[in-house]
N, C-alpha and C. Protein backbone atom coordinates (compact mmCIF):
# COMPACT_ATOMS: atom_id res chain seq x y z
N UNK A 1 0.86 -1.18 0.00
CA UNK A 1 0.00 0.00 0.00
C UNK A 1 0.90 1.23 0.00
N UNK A 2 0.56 2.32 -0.70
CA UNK A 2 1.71 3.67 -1.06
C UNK A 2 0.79 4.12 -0.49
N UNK A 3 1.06 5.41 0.07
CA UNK A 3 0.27 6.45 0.51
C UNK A 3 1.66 7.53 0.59
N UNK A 4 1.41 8.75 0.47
CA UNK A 4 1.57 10.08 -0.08
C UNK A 4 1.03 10.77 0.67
N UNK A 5 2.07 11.77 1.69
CA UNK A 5 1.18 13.10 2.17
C UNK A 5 1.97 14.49 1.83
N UNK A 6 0.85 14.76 1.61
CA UNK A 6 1.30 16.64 0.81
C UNK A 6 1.35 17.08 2.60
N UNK A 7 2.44 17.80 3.12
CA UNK A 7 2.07 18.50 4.29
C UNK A 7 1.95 19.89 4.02
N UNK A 8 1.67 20.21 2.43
CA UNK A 8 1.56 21.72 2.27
C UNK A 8 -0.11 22.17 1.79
N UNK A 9 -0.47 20.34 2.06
CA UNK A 9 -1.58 20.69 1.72
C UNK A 9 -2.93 21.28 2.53
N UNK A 10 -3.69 21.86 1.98
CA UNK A 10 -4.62 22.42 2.39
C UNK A 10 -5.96 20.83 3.42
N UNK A 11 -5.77 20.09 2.60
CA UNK A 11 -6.44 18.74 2.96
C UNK A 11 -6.14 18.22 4.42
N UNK A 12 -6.87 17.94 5.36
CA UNK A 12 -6.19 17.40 6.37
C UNK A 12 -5.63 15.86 6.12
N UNK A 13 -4.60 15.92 6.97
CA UNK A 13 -3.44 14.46 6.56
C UNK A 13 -4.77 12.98 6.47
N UNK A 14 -5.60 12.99 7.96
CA UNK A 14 -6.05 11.97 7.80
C UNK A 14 -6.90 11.64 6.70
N UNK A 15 -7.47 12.88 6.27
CA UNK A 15 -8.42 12.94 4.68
C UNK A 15 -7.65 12.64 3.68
N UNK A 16 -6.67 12.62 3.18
CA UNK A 16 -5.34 12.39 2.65
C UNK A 16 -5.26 10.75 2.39
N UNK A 17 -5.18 10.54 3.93
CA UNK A 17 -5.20 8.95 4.02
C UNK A 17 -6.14 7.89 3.52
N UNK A 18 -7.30 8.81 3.86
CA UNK A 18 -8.81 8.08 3.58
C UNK A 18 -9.01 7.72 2.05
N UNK A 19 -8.69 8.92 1.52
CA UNK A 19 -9.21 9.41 0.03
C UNK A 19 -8.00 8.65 -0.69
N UNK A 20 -6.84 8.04 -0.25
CA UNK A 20 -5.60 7.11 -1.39
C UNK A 20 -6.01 5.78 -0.85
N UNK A 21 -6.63 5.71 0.27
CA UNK A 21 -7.27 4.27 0.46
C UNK A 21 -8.05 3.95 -0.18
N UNK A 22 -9.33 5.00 -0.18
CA UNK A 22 -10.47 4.26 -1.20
C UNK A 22 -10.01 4.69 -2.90
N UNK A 23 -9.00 5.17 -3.36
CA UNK A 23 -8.55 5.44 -4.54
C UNK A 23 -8.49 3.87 -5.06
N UNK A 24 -6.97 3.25 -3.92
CA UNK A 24 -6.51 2.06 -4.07
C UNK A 24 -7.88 0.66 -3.75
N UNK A 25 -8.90 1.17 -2.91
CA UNK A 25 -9.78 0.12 -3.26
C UNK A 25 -10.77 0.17 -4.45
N UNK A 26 -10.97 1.52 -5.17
CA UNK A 26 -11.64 1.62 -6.43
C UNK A 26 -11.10 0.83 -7.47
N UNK A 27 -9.90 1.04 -7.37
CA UNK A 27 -8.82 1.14 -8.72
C UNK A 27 -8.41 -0.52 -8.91
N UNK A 28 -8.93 -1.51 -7.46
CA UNK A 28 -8.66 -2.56 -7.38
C UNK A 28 -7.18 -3.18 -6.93
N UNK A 29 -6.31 -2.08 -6.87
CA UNK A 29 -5.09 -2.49 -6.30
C UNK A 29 -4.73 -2.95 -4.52
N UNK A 30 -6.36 -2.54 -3.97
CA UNK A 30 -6.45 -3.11 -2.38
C UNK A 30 -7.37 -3.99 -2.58
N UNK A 31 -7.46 -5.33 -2.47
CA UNK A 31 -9.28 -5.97 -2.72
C UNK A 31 -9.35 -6.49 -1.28
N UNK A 32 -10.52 -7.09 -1.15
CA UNK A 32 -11.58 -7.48 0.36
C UNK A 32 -10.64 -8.66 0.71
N UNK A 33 -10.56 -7.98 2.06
CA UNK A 33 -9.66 -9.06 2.81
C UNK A 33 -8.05 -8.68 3.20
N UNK A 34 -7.59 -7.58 2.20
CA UNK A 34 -6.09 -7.63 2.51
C UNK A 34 -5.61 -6.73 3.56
N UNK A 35 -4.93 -7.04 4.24
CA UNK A 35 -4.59 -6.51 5.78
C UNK A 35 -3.41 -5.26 5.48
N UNK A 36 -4.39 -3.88 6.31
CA UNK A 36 -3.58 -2.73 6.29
C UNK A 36 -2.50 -2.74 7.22
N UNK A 37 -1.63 -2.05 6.85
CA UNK A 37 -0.41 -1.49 8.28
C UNK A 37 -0.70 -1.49 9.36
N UNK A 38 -0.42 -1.67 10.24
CA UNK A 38 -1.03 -1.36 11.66
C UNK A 38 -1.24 0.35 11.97
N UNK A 39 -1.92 0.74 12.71
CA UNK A 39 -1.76 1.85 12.96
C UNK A 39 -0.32 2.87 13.22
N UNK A 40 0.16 2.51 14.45
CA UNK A 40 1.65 2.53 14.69
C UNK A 40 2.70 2.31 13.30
N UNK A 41 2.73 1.50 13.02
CA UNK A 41 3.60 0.98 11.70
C UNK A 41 3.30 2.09 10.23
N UNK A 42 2.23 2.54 10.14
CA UNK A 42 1.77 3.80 9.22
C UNK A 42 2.36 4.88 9.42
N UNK A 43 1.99 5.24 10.76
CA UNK A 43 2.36 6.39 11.57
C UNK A 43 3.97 6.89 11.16
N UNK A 44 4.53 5.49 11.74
CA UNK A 44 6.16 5.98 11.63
C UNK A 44 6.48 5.90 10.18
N UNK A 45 6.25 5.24 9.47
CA UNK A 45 6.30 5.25 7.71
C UNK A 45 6.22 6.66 7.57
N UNK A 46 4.97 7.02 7.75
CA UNK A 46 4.32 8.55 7.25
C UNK A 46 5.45 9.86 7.69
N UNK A 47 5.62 9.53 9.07
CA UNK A 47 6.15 10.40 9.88
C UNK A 47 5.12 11.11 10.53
N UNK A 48 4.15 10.57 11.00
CA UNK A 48 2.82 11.26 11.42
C UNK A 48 2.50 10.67 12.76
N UNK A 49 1.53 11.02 13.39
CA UNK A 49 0.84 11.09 14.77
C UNK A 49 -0.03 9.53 14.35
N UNK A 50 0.68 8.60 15.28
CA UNK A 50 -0.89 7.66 15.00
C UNK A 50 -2.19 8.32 15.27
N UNK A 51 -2.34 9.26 16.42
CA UNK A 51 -3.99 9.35 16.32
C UNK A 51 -4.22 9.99 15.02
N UNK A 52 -3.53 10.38 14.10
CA UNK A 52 -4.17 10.82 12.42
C UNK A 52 -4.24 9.56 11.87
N UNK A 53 -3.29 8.51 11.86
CA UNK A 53 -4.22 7.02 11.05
C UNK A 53 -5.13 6.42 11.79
N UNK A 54 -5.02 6.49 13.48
CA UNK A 54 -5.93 5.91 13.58
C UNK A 54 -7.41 6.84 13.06
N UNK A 55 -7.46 8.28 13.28
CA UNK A 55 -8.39 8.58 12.35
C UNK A 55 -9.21 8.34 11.28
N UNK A 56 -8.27 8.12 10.40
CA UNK A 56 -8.50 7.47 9.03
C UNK A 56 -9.25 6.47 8.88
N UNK A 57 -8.62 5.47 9.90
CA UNK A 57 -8.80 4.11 10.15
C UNK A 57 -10.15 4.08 10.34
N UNK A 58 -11.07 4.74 11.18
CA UNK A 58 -12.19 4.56 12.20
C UNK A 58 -12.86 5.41 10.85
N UNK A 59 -12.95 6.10 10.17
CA UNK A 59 -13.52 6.93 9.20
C UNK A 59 -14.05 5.71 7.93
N UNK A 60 -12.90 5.18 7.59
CA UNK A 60 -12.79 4.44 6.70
C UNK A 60 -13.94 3.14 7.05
N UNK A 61 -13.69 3.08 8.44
CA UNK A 61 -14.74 2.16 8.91
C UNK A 61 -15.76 2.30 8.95
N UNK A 62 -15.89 3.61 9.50
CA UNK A 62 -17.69 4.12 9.31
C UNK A 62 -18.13 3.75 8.07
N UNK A 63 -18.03 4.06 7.14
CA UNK A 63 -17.86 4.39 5.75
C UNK A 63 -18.24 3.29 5.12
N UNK A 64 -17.62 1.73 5.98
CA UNK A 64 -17.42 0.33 5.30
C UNK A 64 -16.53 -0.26 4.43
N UNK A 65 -15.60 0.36 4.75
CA UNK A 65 -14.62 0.45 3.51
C UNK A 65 -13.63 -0.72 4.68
N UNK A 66 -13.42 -0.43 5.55
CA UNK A 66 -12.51 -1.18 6.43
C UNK A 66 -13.45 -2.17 7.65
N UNK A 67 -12.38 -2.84 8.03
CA UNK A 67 -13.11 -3.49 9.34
C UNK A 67 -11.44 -3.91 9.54
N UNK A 68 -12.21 -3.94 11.14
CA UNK A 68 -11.00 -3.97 12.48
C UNK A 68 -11.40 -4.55 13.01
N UNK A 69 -10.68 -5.70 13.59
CA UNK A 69 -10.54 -6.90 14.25
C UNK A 69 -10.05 -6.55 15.55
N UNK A 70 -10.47 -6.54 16.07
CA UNK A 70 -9.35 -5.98 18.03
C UNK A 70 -8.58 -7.22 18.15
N UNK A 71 -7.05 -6.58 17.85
CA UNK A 71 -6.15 -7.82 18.36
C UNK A 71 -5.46 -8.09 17.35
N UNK A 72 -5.86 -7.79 15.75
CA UNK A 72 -5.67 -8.96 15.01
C UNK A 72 -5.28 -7.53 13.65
N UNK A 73 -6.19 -6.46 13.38
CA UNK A 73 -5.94 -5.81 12.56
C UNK A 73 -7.06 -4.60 12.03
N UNK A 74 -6.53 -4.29 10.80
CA UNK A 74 -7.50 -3.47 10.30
C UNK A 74 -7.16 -4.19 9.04
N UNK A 75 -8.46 -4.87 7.70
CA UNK A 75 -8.76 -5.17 6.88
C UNK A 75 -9.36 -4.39 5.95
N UNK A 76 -9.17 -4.72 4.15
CA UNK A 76 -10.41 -4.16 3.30
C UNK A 76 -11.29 -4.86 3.58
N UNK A 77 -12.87 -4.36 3.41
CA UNK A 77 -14.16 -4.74 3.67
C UNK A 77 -14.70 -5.37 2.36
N UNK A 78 -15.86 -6.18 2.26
CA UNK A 78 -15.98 -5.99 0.97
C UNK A 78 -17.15 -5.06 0.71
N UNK A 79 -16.54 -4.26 -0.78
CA UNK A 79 -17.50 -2.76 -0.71
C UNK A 79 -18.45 -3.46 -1.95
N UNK A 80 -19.87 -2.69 -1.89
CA UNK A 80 -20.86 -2.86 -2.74
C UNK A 80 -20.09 -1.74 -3.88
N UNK A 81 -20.73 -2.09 -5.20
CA UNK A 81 -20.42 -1.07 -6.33
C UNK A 81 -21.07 0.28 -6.22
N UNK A 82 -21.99 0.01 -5.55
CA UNK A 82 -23.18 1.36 -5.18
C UNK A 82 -22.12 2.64 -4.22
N UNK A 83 -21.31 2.02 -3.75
CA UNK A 83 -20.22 3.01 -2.96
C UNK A 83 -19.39 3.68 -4.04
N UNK A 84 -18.67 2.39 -4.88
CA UNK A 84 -17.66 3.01 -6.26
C UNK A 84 -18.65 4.04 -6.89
N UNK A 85 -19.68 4.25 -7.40
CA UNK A 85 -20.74 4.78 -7.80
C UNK A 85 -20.96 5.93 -7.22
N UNK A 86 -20.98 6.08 -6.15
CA UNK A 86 -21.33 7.19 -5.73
C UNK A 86 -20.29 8.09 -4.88
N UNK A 87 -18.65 7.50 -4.98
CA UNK A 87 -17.95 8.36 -5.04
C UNK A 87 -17.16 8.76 -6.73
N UNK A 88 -17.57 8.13 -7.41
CA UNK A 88 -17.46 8.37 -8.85
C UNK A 88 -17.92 9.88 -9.01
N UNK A 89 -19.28 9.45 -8.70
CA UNK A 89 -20.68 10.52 -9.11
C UNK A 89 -19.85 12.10 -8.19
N UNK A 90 -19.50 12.21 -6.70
CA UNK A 90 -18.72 13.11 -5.88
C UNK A 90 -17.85 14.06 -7.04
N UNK A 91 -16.64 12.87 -7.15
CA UNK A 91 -15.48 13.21 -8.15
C UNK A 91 -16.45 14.00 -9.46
N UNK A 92 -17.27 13.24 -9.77
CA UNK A 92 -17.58 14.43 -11.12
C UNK A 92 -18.13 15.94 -10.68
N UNK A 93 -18.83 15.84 -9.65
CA UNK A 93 -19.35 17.25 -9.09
C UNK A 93 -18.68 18.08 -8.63
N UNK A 94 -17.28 17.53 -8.02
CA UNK A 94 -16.41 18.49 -7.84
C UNK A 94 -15.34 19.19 -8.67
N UNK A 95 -15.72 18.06 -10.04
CA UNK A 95 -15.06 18.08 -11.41
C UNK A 95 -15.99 19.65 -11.91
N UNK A 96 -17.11 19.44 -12.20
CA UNK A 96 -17.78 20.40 -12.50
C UNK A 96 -18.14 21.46 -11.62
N UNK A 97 -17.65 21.37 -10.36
CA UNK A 97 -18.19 22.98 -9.32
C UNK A 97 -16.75 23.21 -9.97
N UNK A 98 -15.24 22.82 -10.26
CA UNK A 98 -14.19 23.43 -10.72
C UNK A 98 -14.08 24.17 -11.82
N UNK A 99 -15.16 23.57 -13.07
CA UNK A 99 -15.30 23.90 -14.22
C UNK A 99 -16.06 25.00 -14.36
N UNK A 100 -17.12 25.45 -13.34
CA UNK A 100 -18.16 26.32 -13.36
C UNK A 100 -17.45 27.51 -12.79
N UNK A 101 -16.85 27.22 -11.48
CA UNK A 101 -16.14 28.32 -10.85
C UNK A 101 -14.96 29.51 -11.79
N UNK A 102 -14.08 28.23 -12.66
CA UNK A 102 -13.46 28.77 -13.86
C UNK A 102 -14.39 29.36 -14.86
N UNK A 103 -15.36 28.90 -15.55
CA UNK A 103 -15.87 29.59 -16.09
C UNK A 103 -16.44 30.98 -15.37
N UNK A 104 -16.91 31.07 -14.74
CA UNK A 104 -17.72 32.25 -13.76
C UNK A 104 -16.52 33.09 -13.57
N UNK A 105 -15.48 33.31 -13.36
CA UNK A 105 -13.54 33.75 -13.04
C UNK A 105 -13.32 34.23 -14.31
N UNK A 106 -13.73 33.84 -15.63
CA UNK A 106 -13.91 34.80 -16.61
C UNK A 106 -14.99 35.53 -17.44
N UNK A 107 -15.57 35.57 -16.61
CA UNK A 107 -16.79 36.16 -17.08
C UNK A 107 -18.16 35.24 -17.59
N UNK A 108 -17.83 34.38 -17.60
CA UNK A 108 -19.01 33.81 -18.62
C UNK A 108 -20.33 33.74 -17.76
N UNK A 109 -21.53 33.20 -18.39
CA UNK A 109 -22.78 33.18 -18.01
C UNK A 109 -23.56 32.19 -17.67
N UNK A 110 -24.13 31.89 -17.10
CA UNK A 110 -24.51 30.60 -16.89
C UNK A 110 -25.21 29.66 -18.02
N UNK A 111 -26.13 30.67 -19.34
CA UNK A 111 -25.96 29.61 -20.23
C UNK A 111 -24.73 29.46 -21.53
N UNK A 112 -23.78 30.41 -21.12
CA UNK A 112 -22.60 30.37 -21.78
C UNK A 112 -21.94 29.38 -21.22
N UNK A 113 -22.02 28.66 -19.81
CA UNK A 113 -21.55 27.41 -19.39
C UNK A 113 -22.68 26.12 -19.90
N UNK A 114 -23.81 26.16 -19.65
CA UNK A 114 -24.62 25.42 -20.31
C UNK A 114 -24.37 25.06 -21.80
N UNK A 115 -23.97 26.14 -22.41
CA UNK A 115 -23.63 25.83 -24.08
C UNK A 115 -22.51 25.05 -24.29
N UNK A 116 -21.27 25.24 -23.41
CA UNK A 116 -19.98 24.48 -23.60
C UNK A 116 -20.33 23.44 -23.00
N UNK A 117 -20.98 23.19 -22.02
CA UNK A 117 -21.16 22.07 -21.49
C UNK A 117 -21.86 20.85 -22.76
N UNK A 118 -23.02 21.61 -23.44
CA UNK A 118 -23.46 20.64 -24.29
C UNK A 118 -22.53 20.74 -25.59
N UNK A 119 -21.62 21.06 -25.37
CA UNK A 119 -20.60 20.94 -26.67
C UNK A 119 -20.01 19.83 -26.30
N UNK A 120 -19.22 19.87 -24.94
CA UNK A 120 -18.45 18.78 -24.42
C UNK A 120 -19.14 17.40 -24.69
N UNK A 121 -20.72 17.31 -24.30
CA UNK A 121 -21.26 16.30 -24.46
C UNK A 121 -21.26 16.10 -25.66
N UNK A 122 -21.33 16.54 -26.61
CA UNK A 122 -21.49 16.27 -28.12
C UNK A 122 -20.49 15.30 -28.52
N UNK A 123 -19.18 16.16 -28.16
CA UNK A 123 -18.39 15.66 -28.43
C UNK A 123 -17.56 14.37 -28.50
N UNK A 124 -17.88 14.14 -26.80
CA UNK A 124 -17.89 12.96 -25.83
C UNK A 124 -18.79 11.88 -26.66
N UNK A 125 -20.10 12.42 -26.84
CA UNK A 125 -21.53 11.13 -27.26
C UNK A 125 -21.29 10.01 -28.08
């Protein structure tokens, strides 16, 4: 498992953590069942505070993405597609509040974004 922290980033570290975990369980390079770092063992990798993975950790769990064993570990879960799906669907909205914001930053109009937008689709179709 790679994980990457920007410390210049604006993102908090444990969100950081969360968001290359479920990257790596989208993308299929983590599948159900395979056993994460320990908390501690992350920590010092990272150079970070375990209570920020364990953060992660317990987030990730809410979420269903993980399960923790007391004693034994923290695991991938197995995730429904309805999750991939609907952080897909996230990623595009924040794809497009980026695209809108840029457009709006130079002037344009809202159906001057509507028009490129159905260009893009055209294009795409």
């Amino acid at each position: 498992m790679k994980i990457m922290i920007q410390h210049s980033s604006m993102q908090p570290i444990y969100e950081q953590i969360v968001e290359q975990i479920k990257q790596q369980v989208m993308h299929g390079e983590l599948e159900k069942g395979t056993m994460l770092p320990s908390v501690r063992s992350l920590a010092k990798d990272l150079k970070i505070s375990a209570l920020t993975v364990k953060k992660a950790y317990d987030f990730l769990e809410e979420e269903g993405i993980v399960v923790t064993v007391h004693g034994k570990g923290s695991y991938i879960a197995e995730v429904s597609n309805s999750l991939f799906l609907e952080e897909s669907r996230r990623e595009v909205e924040e794809a497009l509040d980026e695209a809108v914001r840029k457009g709006r930053s130079c002037g344009m109009r809202d159906e001057e974004l509507r028009e490129v937008f159905a260009l893009v689709l055209e294009d795409r179709g």
